[in-house]
C-alpha atoms as a PDB file:
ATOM      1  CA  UNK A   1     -86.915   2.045 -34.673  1.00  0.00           C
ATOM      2  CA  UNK A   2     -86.994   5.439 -32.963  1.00  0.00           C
ATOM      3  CA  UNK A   3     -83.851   7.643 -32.425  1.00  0.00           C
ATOM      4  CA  UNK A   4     -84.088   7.094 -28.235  1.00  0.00           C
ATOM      5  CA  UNK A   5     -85.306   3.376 -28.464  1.00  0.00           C
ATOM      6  CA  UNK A   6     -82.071   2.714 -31.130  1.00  0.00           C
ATOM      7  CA  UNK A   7     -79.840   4.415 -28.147  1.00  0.00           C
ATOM      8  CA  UNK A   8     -81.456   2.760 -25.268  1.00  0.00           C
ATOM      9  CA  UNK A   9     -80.483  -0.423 -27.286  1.00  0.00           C
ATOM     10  CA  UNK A  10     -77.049   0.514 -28.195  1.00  0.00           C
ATOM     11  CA  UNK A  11     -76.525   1.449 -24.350  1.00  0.00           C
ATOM     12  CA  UNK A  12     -77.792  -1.924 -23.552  1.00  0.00           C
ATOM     13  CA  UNK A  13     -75.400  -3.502 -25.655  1.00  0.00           C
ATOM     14  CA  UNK A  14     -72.353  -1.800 -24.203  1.00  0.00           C
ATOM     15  CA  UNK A  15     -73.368  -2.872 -20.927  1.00  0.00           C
ATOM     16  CA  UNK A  16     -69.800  -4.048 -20.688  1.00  0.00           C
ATOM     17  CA  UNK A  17     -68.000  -1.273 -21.859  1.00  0.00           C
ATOM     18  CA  UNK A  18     -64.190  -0.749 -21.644  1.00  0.00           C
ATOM     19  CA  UNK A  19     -63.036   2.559 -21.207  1.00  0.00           C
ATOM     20  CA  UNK A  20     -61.431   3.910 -18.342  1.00  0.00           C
ATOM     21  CA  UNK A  21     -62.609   2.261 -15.366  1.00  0.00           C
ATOM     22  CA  UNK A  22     -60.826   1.199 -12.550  1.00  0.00           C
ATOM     23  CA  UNK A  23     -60.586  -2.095 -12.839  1.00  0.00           C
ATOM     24  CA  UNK A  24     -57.956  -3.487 -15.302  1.00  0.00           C
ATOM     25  CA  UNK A  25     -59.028  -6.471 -17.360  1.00  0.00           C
ATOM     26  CA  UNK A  26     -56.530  -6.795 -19.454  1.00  0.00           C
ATOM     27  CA  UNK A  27     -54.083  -5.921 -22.681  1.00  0.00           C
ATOM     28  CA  UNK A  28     -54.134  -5.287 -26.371  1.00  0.00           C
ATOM     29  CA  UNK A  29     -52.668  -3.869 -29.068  1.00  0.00           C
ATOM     30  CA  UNK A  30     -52.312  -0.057 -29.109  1.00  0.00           C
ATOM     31  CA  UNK A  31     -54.605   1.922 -31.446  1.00  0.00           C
ATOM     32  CA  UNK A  32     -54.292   5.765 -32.594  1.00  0.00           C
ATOM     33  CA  UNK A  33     -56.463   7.714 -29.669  1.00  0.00           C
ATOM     34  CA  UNK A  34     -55.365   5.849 -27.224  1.00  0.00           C
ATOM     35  CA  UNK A  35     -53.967   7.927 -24.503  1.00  0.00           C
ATOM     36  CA  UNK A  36     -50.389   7.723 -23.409  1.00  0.00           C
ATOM     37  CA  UNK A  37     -51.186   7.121 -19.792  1.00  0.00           C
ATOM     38  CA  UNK A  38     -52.517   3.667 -20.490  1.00  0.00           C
ATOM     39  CA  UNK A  39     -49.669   2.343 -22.665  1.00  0.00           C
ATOM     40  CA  UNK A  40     -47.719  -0.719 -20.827  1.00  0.00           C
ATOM     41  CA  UNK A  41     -44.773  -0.064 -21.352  1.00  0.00           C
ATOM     42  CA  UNK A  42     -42.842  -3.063 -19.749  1.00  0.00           C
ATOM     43  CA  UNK A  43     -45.691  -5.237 -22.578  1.00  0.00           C
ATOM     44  CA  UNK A  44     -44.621  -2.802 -25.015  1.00  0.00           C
ATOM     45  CA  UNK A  45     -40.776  -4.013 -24.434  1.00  0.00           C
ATOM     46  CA  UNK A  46     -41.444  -7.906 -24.145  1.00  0.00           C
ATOM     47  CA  UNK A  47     -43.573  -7.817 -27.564  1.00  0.00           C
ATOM     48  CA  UNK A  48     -42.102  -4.964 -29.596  1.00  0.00           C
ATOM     49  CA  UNK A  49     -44.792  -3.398 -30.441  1.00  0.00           C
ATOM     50  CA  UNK A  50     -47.152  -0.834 -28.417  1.00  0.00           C
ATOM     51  CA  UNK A  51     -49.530  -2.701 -25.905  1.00  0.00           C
ATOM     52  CA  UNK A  52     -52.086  -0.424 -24.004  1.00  0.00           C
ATOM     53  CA  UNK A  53     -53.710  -1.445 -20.823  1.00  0.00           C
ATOM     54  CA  UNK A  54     -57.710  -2.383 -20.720  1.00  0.00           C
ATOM     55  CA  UNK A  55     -60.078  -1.738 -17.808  1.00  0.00           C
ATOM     56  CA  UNK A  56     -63.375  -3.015 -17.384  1.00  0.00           C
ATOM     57  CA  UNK A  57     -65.983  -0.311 -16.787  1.00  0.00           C
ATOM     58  CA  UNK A  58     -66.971  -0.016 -13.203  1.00  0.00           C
ATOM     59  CA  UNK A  59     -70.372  -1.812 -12.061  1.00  0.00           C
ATOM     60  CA  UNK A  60     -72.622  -0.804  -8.907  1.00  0.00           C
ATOM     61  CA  UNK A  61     -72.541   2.335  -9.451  1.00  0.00           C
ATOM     62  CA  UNK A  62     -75.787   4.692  -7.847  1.00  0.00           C
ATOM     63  CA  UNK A  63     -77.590   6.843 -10.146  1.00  0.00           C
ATOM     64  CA  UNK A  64     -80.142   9.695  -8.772  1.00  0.00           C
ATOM     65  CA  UNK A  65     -82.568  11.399 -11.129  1.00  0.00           C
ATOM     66  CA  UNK A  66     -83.646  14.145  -9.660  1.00  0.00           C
ATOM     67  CA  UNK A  67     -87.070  15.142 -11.423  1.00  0.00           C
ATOM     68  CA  UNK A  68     -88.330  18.791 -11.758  1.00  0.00           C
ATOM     69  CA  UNK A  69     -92.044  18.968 -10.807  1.00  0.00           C
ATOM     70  CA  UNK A  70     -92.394  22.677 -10.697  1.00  0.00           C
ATOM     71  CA  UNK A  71     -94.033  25.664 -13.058  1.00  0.00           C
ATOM     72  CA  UNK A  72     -91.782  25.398 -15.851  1.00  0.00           C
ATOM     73  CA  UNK A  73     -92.146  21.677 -16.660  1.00  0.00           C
ATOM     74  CA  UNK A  74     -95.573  22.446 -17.050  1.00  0.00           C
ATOM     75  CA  UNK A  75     -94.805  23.697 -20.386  1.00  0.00           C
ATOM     76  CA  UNK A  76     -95.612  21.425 -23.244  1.00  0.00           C
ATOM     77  CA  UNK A  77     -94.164  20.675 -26.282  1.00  0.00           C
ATOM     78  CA  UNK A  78     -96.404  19.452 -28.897  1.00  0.00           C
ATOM     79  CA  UNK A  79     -98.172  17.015 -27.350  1.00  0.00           C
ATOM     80  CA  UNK A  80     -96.994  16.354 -23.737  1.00  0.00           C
ATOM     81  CA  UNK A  81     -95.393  18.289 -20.678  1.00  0.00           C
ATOM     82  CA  UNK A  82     -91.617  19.113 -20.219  1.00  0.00           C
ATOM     83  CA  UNK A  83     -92.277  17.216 -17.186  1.00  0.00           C
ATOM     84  CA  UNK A  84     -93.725  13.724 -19.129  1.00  0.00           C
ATOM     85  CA  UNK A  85     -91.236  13.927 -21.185  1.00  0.00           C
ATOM     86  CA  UNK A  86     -88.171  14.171 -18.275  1.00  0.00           C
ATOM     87  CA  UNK A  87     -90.255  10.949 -16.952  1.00  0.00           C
ATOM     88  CA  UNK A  88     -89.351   9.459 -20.239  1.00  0.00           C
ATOM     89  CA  UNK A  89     -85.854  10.004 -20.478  1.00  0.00           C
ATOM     90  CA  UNK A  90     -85.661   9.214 -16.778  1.00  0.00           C
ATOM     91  CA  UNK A  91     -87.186   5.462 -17.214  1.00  0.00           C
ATOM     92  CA  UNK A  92     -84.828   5.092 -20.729  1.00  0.00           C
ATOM     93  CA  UNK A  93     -81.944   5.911 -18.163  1.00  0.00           C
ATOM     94  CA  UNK A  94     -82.808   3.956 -14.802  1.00  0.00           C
ATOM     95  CA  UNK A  95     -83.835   0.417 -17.822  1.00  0.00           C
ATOM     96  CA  UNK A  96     -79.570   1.407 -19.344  1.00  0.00           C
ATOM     97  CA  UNK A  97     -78.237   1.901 -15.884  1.00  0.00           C
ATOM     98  CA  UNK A  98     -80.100  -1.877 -14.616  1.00  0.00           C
ATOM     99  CA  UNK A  99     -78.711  -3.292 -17.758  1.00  0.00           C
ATOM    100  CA  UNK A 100     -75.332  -1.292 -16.766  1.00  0.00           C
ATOM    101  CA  UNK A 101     -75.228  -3.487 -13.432  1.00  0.00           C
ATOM    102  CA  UNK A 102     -75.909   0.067 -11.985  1.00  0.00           C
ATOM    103  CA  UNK A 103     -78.460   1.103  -9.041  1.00  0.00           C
ATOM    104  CA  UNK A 104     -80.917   4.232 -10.127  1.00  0.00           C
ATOM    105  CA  UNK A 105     -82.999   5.629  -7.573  1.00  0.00           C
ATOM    106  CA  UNK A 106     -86.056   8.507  -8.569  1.00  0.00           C
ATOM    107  CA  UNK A 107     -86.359  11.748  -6.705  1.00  0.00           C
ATOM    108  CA  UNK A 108     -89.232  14.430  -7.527  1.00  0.00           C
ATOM    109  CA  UNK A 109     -89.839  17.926  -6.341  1.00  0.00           C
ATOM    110  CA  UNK A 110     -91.502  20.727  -6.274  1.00  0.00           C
ATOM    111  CA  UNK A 111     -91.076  23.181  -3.136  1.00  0.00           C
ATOM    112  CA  UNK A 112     -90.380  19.792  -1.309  1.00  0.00           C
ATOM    113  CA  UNK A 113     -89.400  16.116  -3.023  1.00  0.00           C
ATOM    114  CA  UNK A 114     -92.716  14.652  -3.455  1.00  0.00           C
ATOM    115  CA  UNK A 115     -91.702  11.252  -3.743  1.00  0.00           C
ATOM    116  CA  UNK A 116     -88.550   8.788  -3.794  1.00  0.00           C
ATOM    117  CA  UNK A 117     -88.017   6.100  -4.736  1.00  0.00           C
ATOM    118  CA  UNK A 118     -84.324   4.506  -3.388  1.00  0.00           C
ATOM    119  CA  UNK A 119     -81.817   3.001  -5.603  1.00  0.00           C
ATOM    120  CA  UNK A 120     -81.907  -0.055  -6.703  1.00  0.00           C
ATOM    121  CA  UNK A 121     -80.686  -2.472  -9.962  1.00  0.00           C
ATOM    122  CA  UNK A 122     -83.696  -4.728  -9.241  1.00  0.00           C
ATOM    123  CA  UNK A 123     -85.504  -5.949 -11.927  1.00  0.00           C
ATOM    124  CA  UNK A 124     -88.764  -4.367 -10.956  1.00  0.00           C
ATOM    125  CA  UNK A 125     -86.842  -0.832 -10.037  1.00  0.00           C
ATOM    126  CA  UNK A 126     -88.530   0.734 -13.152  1.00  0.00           C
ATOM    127  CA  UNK A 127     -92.590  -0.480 -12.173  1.00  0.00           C
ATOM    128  CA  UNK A 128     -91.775   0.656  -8.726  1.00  0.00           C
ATOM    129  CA  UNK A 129     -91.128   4.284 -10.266  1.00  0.00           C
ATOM    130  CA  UNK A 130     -93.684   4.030 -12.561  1.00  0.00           C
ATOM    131  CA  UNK A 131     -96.247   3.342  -9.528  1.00  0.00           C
ATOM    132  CA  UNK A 132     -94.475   5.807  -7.710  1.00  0.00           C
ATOM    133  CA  UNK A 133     -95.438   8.236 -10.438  1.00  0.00           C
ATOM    134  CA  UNK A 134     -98.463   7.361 -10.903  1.00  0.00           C
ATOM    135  CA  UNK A 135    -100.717  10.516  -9.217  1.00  0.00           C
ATOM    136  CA  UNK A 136     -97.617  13.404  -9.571  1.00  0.00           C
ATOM    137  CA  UNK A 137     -98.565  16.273 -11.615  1.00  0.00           C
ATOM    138  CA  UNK A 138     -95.930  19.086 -12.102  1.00  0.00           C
ATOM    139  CA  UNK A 139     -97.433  22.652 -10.103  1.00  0.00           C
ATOM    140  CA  UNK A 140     -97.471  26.017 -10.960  1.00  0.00           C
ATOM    141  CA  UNK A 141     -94.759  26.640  -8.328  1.00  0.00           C
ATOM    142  CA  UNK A 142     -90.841  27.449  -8.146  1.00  0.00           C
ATOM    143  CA  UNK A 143     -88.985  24.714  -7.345  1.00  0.00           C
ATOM    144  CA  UNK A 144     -86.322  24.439  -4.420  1.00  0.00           C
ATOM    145  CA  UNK A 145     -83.181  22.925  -5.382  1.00  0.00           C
ATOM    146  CA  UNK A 146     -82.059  23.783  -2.308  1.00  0.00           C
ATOM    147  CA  UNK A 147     -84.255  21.068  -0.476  1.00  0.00           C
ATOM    148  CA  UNK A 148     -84.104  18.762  -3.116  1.00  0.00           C
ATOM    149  CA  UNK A 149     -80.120  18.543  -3.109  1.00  0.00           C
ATOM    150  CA  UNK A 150     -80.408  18.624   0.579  1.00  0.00           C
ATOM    151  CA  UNK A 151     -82.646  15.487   0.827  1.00  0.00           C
ATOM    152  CA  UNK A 152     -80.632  13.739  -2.446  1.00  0.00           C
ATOM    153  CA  UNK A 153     -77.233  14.307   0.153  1.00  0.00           C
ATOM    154  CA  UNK A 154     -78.948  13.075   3.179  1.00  0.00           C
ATOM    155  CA  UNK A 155     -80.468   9.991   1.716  1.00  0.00           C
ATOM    156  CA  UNK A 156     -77.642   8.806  -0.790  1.00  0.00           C
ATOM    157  CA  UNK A 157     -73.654   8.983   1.161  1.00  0.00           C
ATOM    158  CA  UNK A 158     -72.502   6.802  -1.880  1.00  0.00           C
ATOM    159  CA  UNK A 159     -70.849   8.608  -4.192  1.00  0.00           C
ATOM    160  CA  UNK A 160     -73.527   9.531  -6.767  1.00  0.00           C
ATOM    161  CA  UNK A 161     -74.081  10.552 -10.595  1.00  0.00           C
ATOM    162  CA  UNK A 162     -76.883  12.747  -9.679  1.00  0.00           C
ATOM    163  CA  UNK A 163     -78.942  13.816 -13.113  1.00  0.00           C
ATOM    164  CA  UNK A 164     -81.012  16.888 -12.557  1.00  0.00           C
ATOM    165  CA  UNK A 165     -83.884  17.415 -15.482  1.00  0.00           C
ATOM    166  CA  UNK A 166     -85.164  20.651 -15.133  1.00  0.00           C
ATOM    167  CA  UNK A 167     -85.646  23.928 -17.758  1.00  0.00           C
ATOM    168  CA  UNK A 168     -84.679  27.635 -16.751  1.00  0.00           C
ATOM    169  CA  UNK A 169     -85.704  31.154 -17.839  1.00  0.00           C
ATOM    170  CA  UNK A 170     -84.667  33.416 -15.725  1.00  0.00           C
ATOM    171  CA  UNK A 171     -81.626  34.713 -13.242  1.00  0.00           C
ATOM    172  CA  UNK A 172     -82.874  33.878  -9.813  1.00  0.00           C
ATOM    173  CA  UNK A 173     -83.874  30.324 -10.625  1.00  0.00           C
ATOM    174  CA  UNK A 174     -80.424  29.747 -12.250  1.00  0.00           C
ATOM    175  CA  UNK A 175     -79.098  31.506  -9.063  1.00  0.00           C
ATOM    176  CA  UNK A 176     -80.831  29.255  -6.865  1.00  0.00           C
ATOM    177  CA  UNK A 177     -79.664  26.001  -8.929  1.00  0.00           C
ATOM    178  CA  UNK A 178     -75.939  27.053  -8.731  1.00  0.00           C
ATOM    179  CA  UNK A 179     -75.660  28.104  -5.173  1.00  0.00           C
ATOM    180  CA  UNK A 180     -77.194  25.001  -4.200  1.00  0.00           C
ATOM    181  CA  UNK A 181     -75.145  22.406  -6.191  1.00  0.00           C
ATOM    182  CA  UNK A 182     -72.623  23.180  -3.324  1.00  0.00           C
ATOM    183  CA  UNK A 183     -74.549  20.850  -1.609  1.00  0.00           C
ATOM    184  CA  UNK A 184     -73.807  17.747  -3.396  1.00  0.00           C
ATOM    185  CA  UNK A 185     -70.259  18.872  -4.874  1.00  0.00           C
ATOM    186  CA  UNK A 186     -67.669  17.193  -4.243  1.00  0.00           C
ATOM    187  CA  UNK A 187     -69.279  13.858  -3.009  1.00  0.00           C
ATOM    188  CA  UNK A 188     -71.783  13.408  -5.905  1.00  0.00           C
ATOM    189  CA  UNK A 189     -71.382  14.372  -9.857  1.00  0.00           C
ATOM    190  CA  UNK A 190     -74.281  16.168 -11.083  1.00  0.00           C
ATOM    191  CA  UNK A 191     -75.485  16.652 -14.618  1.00  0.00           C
ATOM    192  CA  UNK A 192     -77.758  19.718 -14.921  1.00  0.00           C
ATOM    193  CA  UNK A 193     -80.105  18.455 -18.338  1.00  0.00           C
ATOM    194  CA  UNK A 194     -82.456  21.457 -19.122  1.00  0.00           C
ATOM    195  CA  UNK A 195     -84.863  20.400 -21.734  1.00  0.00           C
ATOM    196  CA  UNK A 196     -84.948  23.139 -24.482  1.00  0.00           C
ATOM    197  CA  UNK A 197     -87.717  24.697 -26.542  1.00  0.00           C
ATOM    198  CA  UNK A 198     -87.148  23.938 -30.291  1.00  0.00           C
ATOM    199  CA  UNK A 199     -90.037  26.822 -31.159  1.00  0.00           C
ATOM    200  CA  UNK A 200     -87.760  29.191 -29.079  1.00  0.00           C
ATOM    201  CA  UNK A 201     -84.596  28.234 -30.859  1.00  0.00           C
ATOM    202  CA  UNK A 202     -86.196  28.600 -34.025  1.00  0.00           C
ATOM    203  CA  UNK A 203     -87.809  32.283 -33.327  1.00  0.00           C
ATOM    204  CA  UNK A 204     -83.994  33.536 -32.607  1.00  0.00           C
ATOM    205  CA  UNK A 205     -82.908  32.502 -35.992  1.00  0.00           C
ATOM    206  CA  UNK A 206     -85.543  33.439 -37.974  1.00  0.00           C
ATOM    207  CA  UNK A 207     -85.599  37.506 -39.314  1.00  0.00           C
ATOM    208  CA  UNK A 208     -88.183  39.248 -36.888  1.00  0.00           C
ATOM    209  CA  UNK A 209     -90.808  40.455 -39.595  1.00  0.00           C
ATOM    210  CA  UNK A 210     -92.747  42.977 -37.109  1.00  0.00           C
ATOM    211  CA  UNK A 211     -92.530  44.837 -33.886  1.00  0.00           C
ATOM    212  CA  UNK A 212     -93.990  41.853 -31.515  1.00  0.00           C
ATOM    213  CA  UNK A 213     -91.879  39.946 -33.144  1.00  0.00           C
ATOM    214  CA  UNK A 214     -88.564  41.374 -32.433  1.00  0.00           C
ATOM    215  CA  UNK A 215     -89.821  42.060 -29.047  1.00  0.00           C
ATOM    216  CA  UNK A 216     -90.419  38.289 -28.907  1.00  0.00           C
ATOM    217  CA  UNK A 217     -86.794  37.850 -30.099  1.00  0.00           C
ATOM    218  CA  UNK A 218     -85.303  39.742 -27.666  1.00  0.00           C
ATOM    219  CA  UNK A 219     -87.138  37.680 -24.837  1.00  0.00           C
ATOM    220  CA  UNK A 220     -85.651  34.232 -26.262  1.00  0.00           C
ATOM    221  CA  UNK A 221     -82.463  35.504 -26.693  1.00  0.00           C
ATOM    222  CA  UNK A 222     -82.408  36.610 -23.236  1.00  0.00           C
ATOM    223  CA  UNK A 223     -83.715  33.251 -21.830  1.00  0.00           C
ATOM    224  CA  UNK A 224     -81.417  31.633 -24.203  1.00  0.00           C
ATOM    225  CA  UNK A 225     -78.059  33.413 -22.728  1.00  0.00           C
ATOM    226  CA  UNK A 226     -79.303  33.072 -19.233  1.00  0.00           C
ATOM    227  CA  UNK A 227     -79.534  29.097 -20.016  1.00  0.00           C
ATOM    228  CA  UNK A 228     -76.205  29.129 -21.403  1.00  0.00           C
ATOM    229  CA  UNK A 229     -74.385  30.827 -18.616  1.00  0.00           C
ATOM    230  CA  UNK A 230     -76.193  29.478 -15.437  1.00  0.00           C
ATOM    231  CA  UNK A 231     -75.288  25.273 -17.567  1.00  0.00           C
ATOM    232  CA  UNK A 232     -71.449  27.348 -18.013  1.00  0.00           C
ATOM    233  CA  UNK A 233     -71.338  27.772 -14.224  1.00  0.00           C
ATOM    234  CA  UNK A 234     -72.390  24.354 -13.431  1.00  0.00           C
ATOM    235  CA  UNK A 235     -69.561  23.051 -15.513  1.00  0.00           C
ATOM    236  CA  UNK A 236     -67.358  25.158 -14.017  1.00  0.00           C
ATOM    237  CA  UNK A 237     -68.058  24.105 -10.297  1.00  0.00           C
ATOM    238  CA  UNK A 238     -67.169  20.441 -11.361  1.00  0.00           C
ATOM    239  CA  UNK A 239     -70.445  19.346 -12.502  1.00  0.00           C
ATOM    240  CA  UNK A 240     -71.594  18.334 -16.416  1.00  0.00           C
ATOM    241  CA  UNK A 241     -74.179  20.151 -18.308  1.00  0.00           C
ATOM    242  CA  UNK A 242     -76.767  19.590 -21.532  1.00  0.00           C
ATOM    243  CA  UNK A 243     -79.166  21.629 -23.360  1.00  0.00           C
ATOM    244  CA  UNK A 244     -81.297  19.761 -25.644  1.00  0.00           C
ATOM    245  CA  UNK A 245     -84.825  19.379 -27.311  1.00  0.00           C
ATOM    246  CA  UNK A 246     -87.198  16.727 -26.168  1.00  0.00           C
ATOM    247  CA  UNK A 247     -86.421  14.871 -28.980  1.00  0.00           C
ATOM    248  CA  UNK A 248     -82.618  15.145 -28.632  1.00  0.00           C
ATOM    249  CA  UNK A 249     -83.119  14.096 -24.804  1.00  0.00           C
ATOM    250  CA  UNK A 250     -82.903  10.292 -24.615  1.00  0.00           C
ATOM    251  CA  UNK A 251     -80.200  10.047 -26.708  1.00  0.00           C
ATOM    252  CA  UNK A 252     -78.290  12.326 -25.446  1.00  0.00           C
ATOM    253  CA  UNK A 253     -78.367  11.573 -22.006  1.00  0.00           C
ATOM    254  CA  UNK A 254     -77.672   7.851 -22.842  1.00  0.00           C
ATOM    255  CA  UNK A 255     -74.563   8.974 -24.379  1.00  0.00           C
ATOM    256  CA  UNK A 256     -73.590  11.344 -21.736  1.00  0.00           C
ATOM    257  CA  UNK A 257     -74.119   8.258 -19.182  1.00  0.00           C
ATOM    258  CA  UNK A 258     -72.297   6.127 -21.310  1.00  0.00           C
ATOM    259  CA  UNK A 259     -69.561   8.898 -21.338  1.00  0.00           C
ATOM    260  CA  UNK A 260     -69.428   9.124 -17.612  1.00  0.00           C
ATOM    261  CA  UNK A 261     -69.003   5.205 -16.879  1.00  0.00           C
ATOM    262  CA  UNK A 262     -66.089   5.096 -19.784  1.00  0.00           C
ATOM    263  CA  UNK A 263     -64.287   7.720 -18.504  1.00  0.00           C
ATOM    264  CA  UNK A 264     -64.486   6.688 -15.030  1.00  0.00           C
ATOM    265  CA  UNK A 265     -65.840  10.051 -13.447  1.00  0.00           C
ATOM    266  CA  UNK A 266     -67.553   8.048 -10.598  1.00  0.00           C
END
């Protein structure tokens, strides 16, 4: 079985996690990482031994994917787009979050959202995206997070975990992408996923052998520290933040998601 379809599954499965939701289900015995703040410790006195409390992960909860359809998910890697490959790990996310007893809704833009599709935990959420995706091609354009964030805060008042798949290069895209997630801050949490280039990883480790090739160097480097601080700025306003390959992507954002729900963030 494949890395994301094993994690799909394995989110599937936790579908009743217990963590740190709000909802307390019950007690049991205390066990080393536990934090202090959910020992009981009247329990802990009546059965002399350490009793923590245990909450039942939240349900209901409203997911937004925010989809990147501009100029830099046209870039492929190996055989598909940046962009078919954010569809990917958005449809592995909305089938975790039904499963979840969550609602995931689909937004995609470009200079304007193309299409959206509202949240929902209905069965046939995932073949109304898939319809709803059916004729959107990424464009050789700069996208607006500005208008996208503006329609996701318009369109969803409940508190959302809004998951923006995207890539950046350069400083006045990141720019753009951090003034603009004052828009959904504080009522939403967003998670700013920018899909990484493996080929451009690799080229910074390697020894440069000629001139092009350090000049080449240079460039990723570059792109690679803008990436870095413009996802350190996003964390820093409140919001969460991953840099991975495509192949890395599923899984990670399943775990991230998972992460989320157990720690009670929404």
């Amino acid at each position: 079985m494949a890395l994301g379809a094993r994690s799909l599954v394995a989110a599937q499965r936790r579908a009743a996690w217990r963590g740190e939701g709000r909802d307390f289900e019950s007690l049991r015995d205390y066990v080393p990482g536990d934090e202090l703040r959910h020992i009981s410790w009247s329990a802990t006195a009546r059965r002399g031994r350490l009793m923590t409390r245990q909450y039942q992960i939240e349900r209901d909860q409203t997911i937004i994917i925010a989809l990147d359809a501009g100029r830099l998910m046209t870039a492929r890697i190996e055989s598909e787009s940046k962009f078919d490959t954010g569809i990917h790990a958005a449809l592995a996310l909305m089938s975790a979050a039904r499963r979840a007893g969550d609602q995931a809704g689909l937004a995609v833009f470009g200079r304007r959202v193309r299409t959206f599709v509202p949240p929902s935990k209905k069965r046939e959420q995932v073949e109304a995206v898939l319809e709803a995706l059916h004729a959107v091609e990424p464009e050789l354009i700069e996208p607006s997070y500005t208008r996208a964030f503006e329609f996701i805060a318009a369109n969803c008042k409940r508190r959302s975990f809004v998951v923006l798949l995207t890539d950046l290069v350069d400083e006045e895209g990141s720019r753009e992408l951090l003034t603009s997630l004052r828009i959904l801050r504080p009522r939403h949490l967003p998670l700013v996923v920018t899909i990484a280039d493996r080929d451009l990883r690799a080229s910074v480790r390697d020894a440069p052998a000629s001139a092009n090739e350090l000049f080449a160097q240079s460039v990723a480097e570059e792109i690679m520290l803008q990436r870095e601080a413009a996802l350190r700025h996003v964390e820093a306003q409140g919001g969460l933040a991953l840099d991975v390959t495509a192949a890395a992507l599923v899984p990670s954002l399943l775990e991230t998601y998972i992460r989320v729900k157990e720690r009670g963030l929404l």
